[in-house]
N, C-alpha and C. Protein backbone atom coordinates (compact mmCIF):
# COMPACT_ATOMS: atom_id res chain seq x y z
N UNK A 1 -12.53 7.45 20.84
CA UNK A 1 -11.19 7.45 20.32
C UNK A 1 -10.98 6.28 19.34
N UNK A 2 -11.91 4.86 19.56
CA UNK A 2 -11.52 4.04 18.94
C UNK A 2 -12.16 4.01 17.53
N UNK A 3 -13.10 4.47 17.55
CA UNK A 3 -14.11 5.27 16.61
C UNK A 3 -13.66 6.25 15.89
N UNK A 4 -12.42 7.03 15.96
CA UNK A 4 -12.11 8.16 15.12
C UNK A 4 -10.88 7.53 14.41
N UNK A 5 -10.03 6.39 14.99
CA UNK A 5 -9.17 5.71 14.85
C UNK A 5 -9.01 4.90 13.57
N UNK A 6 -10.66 4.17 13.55
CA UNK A 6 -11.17 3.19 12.88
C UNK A 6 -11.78 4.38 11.58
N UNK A 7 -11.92 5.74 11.75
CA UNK A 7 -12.25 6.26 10.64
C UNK A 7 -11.11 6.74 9.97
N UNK A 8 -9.90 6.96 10.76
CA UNK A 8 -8.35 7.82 9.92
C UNK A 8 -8.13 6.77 9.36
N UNK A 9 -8.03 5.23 9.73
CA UNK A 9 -7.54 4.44 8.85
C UNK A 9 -8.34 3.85 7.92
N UNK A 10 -9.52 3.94 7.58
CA UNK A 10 -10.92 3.98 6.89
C UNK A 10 -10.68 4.78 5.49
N UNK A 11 -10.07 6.10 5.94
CA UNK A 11 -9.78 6.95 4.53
C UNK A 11 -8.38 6.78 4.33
N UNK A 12 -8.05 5.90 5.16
CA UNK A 12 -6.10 5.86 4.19
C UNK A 12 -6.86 4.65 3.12
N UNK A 13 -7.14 3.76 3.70
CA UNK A 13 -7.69 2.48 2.84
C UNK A 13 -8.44 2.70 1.88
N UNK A 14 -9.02 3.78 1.54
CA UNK A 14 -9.74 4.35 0.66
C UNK A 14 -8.80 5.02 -0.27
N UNK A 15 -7.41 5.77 0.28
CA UNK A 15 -7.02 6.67 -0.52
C UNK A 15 -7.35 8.01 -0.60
N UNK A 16 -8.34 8.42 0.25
CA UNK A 16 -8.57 10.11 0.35
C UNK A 16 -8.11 10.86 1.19
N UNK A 17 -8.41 11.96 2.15
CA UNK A 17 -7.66 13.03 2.57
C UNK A 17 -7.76 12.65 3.81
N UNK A 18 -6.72 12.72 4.60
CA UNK A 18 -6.82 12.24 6.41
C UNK A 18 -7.96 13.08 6.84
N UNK A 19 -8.06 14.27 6.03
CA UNK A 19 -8.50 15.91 7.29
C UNK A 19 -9.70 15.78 6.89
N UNK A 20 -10.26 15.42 5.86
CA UNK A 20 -11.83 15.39 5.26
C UNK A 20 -12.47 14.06 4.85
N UNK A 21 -11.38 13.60 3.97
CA UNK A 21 -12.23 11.96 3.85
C UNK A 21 -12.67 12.14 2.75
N UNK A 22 -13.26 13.17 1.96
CA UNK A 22 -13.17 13.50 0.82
C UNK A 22 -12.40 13.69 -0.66
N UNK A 23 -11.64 14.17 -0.38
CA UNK A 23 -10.38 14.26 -1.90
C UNK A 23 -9.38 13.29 -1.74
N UNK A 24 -9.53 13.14 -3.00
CA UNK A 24 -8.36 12.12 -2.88
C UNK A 24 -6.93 12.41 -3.04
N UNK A 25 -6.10 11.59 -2.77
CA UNK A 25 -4.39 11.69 -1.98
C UNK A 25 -3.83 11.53 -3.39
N UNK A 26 -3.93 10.68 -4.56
CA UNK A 26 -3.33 10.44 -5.58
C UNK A 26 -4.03 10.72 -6.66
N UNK A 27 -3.30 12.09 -7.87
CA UNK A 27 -3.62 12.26 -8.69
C UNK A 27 -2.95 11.23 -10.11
N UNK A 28 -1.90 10.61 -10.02
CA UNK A 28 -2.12 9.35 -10.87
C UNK A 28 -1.62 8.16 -10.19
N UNK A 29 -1.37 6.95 -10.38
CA UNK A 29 -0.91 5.96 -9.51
C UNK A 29 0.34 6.26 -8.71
N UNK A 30 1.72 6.91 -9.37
CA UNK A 30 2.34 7.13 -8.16
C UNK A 30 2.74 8.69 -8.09
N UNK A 31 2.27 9.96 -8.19
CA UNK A 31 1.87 11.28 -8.02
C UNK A 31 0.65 11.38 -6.94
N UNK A 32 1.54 12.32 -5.89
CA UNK A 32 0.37 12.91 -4.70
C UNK A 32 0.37 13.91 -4.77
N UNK A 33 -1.18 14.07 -5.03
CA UNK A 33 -1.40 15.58 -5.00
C UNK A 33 -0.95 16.65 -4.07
N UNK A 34 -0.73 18.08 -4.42
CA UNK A 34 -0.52 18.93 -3.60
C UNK A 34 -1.11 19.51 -2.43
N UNK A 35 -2.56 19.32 -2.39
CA UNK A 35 -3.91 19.70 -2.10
C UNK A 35 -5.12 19.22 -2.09
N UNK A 36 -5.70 18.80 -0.99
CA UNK A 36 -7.26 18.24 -1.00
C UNK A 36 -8.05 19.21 -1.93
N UNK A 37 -8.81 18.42 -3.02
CA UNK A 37 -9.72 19.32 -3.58
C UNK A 37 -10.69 19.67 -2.90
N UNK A 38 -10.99 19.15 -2.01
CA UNK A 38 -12.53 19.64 -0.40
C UNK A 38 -12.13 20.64 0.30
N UNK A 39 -10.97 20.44 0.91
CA UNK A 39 -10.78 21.13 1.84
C UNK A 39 -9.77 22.15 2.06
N UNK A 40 -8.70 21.69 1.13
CA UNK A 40 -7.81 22.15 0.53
C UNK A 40 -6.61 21.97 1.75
N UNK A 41 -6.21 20.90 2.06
CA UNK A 41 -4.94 20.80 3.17
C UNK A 41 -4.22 20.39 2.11
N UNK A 42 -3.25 21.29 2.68
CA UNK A 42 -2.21 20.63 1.89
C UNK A 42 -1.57 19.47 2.31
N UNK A 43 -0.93 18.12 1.17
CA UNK A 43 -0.19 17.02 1.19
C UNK A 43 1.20 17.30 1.39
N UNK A 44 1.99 17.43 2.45
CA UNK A 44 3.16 18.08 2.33
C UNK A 44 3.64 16.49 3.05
N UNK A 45 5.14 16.33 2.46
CA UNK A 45 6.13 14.53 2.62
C UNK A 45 6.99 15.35 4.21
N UNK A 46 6.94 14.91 5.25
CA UNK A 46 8.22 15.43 6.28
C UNK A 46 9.24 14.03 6.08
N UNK A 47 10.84 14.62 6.22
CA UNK A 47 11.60 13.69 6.04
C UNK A 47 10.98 12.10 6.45
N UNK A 48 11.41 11.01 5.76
CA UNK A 48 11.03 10.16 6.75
C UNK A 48 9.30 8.99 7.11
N UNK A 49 8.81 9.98 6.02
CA UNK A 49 7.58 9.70 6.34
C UNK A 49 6.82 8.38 5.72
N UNK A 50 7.78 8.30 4.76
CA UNK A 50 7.13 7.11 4.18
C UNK A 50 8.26 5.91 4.05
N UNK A 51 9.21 5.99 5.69
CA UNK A 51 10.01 5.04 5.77
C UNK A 51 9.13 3.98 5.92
N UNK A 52 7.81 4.00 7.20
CA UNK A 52 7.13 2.55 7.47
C UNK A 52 6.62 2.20 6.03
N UNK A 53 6.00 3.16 5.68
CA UNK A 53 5.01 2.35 4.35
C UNK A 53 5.88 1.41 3.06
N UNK A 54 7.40 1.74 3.00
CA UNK A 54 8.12 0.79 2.72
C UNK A 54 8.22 -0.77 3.55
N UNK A 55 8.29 -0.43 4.71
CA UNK A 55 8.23 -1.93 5.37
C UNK A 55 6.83 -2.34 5.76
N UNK A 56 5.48 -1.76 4.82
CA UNK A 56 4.15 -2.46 4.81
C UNK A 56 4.76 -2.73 3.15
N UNK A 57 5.19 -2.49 2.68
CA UNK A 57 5.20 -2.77 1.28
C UNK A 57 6.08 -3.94 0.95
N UNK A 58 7.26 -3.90 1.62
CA UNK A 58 8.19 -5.24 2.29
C UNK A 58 7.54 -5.96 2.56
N UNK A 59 6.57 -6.22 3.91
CA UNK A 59 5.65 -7.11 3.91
C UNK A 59 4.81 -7.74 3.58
N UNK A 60 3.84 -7.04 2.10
CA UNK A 60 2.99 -7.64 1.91
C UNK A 60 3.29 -8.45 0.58
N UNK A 61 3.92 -7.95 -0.19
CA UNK A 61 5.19 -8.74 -0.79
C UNK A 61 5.68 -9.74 -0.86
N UNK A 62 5.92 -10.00 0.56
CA UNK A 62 6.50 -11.39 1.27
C UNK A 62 5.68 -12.18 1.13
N UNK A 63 4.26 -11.19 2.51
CA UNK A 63 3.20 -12.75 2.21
C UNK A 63 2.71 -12.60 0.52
N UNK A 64 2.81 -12.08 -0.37
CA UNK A 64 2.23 -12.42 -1.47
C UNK A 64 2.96 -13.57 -2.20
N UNK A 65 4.33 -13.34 -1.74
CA UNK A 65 5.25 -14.53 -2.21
C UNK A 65 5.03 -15.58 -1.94
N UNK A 66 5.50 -15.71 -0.42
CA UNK A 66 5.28 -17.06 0.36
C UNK A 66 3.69 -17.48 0.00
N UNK A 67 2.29 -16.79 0.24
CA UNK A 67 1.22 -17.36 0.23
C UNK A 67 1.69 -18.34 -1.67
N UNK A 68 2.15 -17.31 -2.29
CA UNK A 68 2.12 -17.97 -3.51
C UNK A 68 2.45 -19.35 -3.89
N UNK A 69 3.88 -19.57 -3.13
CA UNK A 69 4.80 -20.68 -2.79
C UNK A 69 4.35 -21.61 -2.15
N UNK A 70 3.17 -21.31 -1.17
CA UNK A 70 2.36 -22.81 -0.70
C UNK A 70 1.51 -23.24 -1.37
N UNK A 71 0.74 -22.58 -2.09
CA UNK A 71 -0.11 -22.64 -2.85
C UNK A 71 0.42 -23.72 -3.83
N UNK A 72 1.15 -22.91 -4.50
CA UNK A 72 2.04 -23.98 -5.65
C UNK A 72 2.75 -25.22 -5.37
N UNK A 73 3.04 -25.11 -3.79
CA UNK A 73 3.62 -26.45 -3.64
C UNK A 73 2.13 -27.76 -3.18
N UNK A 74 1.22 -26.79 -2.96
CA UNK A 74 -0.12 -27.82 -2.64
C UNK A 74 -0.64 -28.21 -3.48
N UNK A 75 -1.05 -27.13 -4.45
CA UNK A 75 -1.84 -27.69 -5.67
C UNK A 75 -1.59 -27.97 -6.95
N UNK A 76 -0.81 -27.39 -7.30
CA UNK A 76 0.06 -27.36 -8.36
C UNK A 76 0.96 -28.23 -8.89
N UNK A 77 1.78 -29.58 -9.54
CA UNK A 77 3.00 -29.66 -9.41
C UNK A 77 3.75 -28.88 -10.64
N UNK A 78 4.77 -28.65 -10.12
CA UNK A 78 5.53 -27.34 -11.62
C UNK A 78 6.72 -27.88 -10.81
N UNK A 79 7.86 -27.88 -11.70
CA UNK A 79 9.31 -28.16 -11.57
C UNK A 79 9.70 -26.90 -10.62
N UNK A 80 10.80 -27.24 -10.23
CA UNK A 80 11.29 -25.87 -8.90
C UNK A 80 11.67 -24.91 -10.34
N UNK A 81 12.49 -25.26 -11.12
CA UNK A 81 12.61 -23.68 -11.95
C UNK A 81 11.32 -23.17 -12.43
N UNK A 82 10.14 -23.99 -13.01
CA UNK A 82 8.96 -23.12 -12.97
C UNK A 82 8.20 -22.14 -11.87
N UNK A 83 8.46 -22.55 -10.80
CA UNK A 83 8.05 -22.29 -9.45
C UNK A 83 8.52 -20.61 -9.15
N UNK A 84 9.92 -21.09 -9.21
CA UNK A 84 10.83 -20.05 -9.34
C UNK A 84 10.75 -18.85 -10.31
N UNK A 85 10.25 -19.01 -11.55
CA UNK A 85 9.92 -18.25 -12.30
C UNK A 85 8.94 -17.56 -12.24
N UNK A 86 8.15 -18.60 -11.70
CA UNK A 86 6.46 -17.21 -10.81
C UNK A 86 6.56 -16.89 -9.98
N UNK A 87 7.22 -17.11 -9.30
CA UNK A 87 7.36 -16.28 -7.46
C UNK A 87 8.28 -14.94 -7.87
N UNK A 88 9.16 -14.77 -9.18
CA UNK A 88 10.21 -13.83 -9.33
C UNK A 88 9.09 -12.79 -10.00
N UNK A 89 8.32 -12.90 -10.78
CA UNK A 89 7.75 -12.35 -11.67
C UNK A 89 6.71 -11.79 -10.06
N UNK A 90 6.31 -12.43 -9.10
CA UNK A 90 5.15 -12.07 -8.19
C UNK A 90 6.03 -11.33 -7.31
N UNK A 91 7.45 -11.55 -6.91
CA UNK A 91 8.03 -10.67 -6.08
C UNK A 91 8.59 -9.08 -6.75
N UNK A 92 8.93 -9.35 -8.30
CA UNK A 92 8.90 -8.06 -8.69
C UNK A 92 8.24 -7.34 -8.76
N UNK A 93 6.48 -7.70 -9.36
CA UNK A 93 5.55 -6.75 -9.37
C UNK A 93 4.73 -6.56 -8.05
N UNK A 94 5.34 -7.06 -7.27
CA UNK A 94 4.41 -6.69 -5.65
C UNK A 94 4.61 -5.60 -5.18
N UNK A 95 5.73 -5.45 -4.94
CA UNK A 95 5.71 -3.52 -4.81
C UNK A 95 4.88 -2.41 -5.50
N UNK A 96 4.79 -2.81 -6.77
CA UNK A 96 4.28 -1.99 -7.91
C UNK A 96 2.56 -1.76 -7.65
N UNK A 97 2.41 -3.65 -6.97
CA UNK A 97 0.58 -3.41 -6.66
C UNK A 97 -0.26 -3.23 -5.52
N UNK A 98 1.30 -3.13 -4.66
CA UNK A 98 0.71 -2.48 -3.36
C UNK A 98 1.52 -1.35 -3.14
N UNK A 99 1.93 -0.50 -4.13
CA UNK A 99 2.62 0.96 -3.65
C UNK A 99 1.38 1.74 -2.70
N UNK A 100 0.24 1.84 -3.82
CA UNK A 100 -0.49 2.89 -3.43
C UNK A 100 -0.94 3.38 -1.45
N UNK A 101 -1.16 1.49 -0.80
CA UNK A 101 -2.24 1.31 -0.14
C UNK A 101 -1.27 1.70 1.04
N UNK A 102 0.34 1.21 1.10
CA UNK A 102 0.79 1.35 2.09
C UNK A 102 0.88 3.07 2.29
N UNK A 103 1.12 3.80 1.31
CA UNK A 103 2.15 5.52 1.41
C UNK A 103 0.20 5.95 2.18
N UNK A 104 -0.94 5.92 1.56
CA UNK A 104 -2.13 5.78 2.51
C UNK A 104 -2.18 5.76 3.65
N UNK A 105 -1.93 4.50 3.88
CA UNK A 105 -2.25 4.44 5.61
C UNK A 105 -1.20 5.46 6.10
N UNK A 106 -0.29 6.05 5.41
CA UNK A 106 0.92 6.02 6.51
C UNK A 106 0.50 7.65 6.21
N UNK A 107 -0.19 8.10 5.73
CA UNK A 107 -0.90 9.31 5.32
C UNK A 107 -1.86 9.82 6.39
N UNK A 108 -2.70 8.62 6.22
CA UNK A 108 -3.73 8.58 7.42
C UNK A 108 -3.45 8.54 9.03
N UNK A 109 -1.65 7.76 9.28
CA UNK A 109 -2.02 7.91 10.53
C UNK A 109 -1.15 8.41 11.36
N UNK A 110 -0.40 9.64 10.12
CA UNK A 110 0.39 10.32 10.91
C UNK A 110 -0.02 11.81 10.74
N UNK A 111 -1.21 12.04 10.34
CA UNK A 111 -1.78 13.41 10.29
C UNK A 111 -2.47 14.18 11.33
């Protein structure tokens, strides 16, 4: 069980099909396909489904922020409005560079 576990979340992290492991889930960065090209299951959304993968996407976000913010306060010195100006620019595009990985897992481990 822990073994089949470690493989559903294996192909979310990959991005391919829960049911085969083969085709992949996204035909452009944020478009999901209709259909495994292997196997042909269909990708169908049930209400709801990609409430968690918003709050993995919330999260990683955060730590991308905060890791950023220690960083800069350790090694770095930059005035607080410079500081501020890269953490805004890192909290806007964090969603954008972890859309894909969270709607995945949450693909993988509710199939």
């Amino acid at each position: 069980m822990l073994l089949e576990l470690a493989d559903i979340l294996w192909r979310g992290l990959r991005l391919r099909c829960p049911c085969c492991g083969h085709g992949h889930l996204f035909e452009s960065a944020t478009r999901v396909l209709k259909r495994c090209a292997s196997c042909q299951e269909l990708f169908e959304s049930e209400p709801g489904q990609w409430f968690g993968a918003i709050y993995i996407n919330l999260g990683l976000t955060v730590g991308f922020v905060v890791t950023g913010y220690l960083l800069l306060q350790t090694f770095i010195s930059l005035s607080t409005s410079q500081q501020i100006n890269i953490l805004t620019v890192g909290a806007v595009l964090g969603p954008f560079a972890f859309s894909e990985s969270p709607k995945a897992s949450g693909s993988a481990s509710f199939s």
